[in-house]
PDB file of N, CA and C in Angstrom:
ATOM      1  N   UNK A   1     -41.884 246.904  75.203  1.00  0.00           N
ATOM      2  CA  UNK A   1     -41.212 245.639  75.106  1.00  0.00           C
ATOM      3  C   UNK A   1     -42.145 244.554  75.631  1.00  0.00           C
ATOM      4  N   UNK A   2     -42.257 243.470  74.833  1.00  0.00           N
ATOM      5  CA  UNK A   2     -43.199 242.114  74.972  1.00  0.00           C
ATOM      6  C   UNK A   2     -42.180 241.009  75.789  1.00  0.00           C
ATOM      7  N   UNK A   3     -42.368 240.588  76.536  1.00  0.00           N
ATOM      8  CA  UNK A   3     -41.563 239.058  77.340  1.00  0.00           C
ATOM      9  C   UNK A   3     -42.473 238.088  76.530  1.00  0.00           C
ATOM     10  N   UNK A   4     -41.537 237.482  75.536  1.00  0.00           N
ATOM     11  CA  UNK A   4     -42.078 236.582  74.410  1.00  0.00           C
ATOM     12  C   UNK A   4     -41.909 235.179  75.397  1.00  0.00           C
ATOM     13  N   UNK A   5     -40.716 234.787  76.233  1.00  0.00           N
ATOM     14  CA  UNK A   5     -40.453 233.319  76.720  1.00  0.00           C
ATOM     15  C   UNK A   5     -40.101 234.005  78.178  1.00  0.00           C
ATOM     16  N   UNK A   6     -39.556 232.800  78.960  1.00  0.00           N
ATOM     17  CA  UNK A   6     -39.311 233.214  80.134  1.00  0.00           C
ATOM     18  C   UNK A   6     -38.798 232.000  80.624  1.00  0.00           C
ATOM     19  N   UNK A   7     -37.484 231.851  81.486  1.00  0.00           N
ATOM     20  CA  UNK A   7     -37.052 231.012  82.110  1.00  0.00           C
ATOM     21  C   UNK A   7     -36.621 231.119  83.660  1.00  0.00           C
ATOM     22  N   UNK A   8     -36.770 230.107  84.548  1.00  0.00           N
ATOM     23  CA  UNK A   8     -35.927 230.024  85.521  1.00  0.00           C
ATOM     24  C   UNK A   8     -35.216 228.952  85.916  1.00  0.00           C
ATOM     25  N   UNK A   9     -33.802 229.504  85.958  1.00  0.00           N
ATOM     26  CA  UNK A   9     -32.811 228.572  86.350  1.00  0.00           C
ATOM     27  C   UNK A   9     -32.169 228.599  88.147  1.00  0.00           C
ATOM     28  N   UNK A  10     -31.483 227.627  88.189  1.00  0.00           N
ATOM     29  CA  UNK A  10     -30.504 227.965  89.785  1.00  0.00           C
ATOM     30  C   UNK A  10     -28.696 228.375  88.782  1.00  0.00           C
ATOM     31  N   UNK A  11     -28.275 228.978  89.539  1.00  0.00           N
ATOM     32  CA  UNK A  11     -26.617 228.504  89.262  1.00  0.00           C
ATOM     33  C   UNK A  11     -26.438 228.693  90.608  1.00  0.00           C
ATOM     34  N   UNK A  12     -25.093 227.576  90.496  1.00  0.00           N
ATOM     35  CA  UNK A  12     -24.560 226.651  91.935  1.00  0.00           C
ATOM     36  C   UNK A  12     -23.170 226.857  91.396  1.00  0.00           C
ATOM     37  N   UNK A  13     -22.313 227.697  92.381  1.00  0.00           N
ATOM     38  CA  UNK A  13     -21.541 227.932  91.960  1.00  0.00           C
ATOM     39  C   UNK A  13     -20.418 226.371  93.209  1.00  0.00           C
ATOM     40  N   UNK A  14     -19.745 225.887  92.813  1.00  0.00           N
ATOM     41  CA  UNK A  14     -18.941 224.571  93.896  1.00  0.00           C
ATOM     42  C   UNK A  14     -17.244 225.279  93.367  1.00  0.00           C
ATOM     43  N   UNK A  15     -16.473 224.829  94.654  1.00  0.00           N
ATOM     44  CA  UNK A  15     -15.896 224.843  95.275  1.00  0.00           C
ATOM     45  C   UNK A  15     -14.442 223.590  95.375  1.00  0.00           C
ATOM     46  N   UNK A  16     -13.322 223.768  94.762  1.00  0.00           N
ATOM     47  CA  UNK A  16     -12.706 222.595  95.403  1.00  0.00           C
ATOM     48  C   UNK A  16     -11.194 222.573  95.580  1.00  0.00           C
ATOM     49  N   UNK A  17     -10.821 222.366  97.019  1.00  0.00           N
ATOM     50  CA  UNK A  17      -9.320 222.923  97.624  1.00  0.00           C
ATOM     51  C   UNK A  17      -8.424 221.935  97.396  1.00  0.00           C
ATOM     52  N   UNK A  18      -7.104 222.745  97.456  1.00  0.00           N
ATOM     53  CA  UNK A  18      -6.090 221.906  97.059  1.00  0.00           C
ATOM     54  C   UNK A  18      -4.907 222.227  96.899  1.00  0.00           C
ATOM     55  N   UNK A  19      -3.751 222.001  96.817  1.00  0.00           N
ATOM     56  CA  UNK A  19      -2.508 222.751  97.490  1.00  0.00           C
ATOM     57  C   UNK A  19      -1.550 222.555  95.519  1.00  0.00           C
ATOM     58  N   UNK A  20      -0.988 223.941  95.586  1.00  0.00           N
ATOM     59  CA  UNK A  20      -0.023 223.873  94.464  1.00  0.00           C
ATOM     60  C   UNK A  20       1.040 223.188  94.990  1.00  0.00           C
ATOM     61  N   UNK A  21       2.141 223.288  94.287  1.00  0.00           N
ATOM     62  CA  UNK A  21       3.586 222.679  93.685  1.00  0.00           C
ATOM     63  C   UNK A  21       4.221 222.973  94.955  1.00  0.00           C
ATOM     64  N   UNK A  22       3.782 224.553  95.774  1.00  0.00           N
ATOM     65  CA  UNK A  22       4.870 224.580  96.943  1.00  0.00           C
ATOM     66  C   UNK A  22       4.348 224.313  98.434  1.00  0.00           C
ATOM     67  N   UNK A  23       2.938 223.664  97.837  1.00  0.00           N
ATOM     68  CA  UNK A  23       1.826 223.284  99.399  1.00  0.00           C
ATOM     69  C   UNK A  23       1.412 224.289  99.941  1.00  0.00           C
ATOM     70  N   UNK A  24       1.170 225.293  99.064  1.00  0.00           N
ATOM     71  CA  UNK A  24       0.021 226.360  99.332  1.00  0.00           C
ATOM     72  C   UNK A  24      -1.139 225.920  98.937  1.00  0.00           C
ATOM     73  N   UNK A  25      -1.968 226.724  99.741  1.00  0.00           N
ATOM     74  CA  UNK A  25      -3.989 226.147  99.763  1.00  0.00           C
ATOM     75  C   UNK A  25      -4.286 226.445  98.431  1.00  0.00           C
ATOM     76  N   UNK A  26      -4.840 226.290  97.368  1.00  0.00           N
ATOM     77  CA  UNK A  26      -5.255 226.676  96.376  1.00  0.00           C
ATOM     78  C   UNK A  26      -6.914 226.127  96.176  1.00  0.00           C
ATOM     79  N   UNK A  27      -7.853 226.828  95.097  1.00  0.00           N
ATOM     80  CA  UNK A  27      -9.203 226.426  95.376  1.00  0.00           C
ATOM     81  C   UNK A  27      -9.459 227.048  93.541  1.00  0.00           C
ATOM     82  N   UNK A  28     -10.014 225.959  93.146  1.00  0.00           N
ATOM     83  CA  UNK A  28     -11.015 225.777  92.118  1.00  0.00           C
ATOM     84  C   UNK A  28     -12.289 226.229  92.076  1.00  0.00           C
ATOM     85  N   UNK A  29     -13.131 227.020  91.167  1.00  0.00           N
ATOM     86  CA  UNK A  29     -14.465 227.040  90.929  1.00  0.00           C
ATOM     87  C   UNK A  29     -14.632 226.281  89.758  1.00  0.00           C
ATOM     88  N   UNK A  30     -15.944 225.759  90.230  1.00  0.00           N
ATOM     89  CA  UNK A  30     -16.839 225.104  89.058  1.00  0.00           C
ATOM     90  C   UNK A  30     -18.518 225.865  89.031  1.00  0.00           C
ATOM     91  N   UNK A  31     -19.339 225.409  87.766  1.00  0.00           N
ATOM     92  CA  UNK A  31     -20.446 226.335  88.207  1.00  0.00           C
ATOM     93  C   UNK A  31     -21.695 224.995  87.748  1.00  0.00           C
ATOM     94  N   UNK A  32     -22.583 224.851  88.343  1.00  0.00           N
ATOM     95  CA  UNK A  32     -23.832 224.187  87.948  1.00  0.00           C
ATOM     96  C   UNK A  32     -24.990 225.000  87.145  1.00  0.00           C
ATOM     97  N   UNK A  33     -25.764 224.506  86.406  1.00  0.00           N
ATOM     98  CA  UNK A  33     -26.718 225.502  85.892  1.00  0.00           C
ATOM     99  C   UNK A  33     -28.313 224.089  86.041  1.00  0.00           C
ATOM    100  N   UNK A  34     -29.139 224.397  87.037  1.00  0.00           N
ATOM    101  CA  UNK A  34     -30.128 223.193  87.075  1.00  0.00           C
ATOM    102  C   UNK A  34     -31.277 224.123  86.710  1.00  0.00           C
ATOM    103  N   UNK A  35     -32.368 223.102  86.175  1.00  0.00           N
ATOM    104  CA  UNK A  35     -33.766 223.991  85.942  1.00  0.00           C
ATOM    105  C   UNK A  35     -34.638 224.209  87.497  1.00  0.00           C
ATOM    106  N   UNK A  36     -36.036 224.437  87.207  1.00  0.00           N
ATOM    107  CA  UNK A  36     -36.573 224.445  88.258  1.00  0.00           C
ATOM    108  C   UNK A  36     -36.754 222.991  88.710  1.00  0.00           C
ATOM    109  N   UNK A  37     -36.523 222.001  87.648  1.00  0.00           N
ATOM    110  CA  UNK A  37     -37.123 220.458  88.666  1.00  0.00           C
ATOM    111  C   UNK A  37     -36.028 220.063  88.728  1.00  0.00           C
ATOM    112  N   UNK A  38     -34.917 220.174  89.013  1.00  0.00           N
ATOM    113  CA  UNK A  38     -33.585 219.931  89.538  1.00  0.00           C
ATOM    114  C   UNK A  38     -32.645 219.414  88.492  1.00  0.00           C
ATOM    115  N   UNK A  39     -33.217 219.408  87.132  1.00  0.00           N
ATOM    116  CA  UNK A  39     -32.412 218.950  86.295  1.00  0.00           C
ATOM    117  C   UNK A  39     -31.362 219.495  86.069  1.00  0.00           C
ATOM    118  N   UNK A  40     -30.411 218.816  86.293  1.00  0.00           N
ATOM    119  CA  UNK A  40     -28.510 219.298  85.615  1.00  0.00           C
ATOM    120  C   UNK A  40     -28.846 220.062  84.288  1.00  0.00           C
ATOM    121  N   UNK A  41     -28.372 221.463  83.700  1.00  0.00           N
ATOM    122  CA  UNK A  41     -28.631 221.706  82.558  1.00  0.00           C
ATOM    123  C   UNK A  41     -27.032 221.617  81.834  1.00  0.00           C
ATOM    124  N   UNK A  42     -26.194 221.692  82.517  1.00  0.00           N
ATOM    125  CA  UNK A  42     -24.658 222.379  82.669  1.00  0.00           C
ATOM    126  C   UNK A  42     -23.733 221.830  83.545  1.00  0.00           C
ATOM    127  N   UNK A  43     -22.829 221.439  83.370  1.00  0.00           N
ATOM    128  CA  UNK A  43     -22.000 220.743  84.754  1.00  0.00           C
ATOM    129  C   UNK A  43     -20.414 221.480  84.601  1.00  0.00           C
ATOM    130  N   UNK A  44     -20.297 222.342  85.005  1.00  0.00           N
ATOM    131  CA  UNK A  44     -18.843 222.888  84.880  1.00  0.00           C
ATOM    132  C   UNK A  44     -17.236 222.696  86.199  1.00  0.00           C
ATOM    133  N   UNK A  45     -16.544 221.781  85.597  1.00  0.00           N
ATOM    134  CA  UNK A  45     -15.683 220.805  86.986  1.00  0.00           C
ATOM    135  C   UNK A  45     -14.963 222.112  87.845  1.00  0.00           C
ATOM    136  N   UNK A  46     -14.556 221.805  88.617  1.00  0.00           N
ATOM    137  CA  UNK A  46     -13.976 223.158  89.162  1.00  0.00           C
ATOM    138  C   UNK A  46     -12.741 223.108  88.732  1.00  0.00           C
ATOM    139  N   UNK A  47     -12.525 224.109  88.098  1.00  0.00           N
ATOM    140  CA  UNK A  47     -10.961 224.132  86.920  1.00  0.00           C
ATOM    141  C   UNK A  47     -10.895 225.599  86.766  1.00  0.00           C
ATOM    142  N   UNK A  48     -11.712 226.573  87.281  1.00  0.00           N
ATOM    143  CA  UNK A  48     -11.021 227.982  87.190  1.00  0.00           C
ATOM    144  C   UNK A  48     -10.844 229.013  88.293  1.00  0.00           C
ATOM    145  N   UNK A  49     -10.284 229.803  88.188  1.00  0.00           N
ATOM    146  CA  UNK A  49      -9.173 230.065  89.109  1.00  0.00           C
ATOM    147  C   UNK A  49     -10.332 231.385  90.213  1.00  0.00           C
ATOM    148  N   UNK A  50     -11.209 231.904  89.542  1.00  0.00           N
ATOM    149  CA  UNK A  50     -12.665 232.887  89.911  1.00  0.00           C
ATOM    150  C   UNK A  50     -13.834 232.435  89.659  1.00  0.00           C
ATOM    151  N   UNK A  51     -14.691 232.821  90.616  1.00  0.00           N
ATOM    152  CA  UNK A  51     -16.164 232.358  90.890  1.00  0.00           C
ATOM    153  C   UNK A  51     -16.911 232.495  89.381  1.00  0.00           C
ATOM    154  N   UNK A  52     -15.981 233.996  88.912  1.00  0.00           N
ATOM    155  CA  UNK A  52     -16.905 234.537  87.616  1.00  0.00           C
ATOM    156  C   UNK A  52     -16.385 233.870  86.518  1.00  0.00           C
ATOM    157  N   UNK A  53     -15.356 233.200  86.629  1.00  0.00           N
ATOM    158  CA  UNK A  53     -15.138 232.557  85.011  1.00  0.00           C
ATOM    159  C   UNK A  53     -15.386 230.880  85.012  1.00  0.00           C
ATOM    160  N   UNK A  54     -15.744 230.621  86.235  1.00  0.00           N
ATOM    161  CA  UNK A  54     -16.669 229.609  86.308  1.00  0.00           C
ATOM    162  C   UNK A  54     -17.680 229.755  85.470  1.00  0.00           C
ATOM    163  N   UNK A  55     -18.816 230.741  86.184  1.00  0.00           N
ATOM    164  CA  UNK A  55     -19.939 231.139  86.161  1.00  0.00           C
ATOM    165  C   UNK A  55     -20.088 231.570  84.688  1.00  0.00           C
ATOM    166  N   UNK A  56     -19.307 232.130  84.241  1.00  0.00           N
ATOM    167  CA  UNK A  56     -18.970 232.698  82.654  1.00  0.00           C
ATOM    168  C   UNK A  56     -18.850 231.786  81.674  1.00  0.00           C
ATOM    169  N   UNK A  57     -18.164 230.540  82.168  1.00  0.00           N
ATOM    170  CA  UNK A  57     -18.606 229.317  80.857  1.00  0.00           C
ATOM    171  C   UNK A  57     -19.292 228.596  81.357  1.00  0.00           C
ATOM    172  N   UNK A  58     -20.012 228.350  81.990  1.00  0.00           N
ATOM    173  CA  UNK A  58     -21.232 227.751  82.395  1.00  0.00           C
ATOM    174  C   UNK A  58     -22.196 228.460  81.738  1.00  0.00           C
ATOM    175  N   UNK A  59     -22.762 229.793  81.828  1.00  0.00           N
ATOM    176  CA  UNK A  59     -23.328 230.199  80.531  1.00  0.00           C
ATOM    177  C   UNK A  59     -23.308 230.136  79.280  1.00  0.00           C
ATOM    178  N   UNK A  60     -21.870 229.909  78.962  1.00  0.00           N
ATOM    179  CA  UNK A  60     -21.533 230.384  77.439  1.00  0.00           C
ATOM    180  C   UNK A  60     -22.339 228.769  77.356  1.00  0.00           C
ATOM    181  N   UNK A  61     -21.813 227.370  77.988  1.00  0.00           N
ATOM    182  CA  UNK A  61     -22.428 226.330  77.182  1.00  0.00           C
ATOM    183  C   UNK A  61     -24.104 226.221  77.673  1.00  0.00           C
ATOM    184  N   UNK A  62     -24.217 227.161  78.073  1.00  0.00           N
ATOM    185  CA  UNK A  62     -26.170 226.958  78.148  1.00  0.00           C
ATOM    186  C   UNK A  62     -26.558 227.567  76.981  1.00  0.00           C
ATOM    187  N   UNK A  63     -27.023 226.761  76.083  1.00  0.00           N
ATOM    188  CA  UNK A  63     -27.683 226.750  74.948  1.00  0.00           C
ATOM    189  C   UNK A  63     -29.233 227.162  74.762  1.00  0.00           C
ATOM    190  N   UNK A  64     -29.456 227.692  73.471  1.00  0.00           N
ATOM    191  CA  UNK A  64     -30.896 227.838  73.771  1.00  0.00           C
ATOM    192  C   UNK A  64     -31.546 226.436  73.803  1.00  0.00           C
ATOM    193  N   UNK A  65     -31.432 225.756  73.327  1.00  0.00           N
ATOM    194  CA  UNK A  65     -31.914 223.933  73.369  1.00  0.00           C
ATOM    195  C   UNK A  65     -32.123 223.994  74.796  1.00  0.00           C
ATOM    196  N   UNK A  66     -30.724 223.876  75.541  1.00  0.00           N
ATOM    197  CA  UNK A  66     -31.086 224.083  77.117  1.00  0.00           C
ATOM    198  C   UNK A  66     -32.101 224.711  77.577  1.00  0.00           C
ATOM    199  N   UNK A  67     -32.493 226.165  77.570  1.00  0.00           N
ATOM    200  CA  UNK A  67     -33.307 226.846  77.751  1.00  0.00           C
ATOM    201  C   UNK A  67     -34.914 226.478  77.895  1.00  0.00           C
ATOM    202  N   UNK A  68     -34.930 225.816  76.775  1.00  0.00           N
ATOM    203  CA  UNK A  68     -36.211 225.528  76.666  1.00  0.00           C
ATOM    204  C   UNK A  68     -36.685 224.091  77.537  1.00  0.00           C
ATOM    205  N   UNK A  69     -35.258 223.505  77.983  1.00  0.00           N
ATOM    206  CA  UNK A  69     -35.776 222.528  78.857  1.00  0.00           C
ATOM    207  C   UNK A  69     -36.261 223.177  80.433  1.00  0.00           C
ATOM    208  N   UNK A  70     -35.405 224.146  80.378  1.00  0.00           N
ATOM    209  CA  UNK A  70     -35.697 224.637  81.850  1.00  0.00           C
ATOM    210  C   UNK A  70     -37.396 225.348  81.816  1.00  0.00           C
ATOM    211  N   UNK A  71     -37.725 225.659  81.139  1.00  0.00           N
ATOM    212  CA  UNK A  71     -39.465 226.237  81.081  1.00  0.00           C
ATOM    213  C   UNK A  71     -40.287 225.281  82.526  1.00  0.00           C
TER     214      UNK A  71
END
């Protein structure tokens, strides 16, 4: 197997608290995806309910277009 390209990214997974309907604590994930020179590639708000389905569409919208900015 040949490594034709190669990228490196950060993911930043954030965080944000907040109380439901009966004033229980409740907490949002969101996920960041930046290149190596700090560029935003991805901005995902914190709107899901696990770290991983944050993290899970934050990938899905990293594009290969994206990709190639992060080089």
């Amino acid at each position: 197997m040949n490594i034709i390209e190669e990228y490196s990214i950060d993911i930043r997974v954030t965080a944000e608290q907040g109380e439901n309907d009966y004033g229980y604590p409740t907490e949002r994930y969101g996920c960041d995806i930046i290149n190596t020179d700090g560029e935003l590639l991805v901005g995902i708000e914190p709107e899901y309910k696990t770290t991983f389905a944050a993290v899970r569409q934050a990938l899905i919208c990293l594009t290969k277009d994206n990709l190639k900015n992060a080089a």
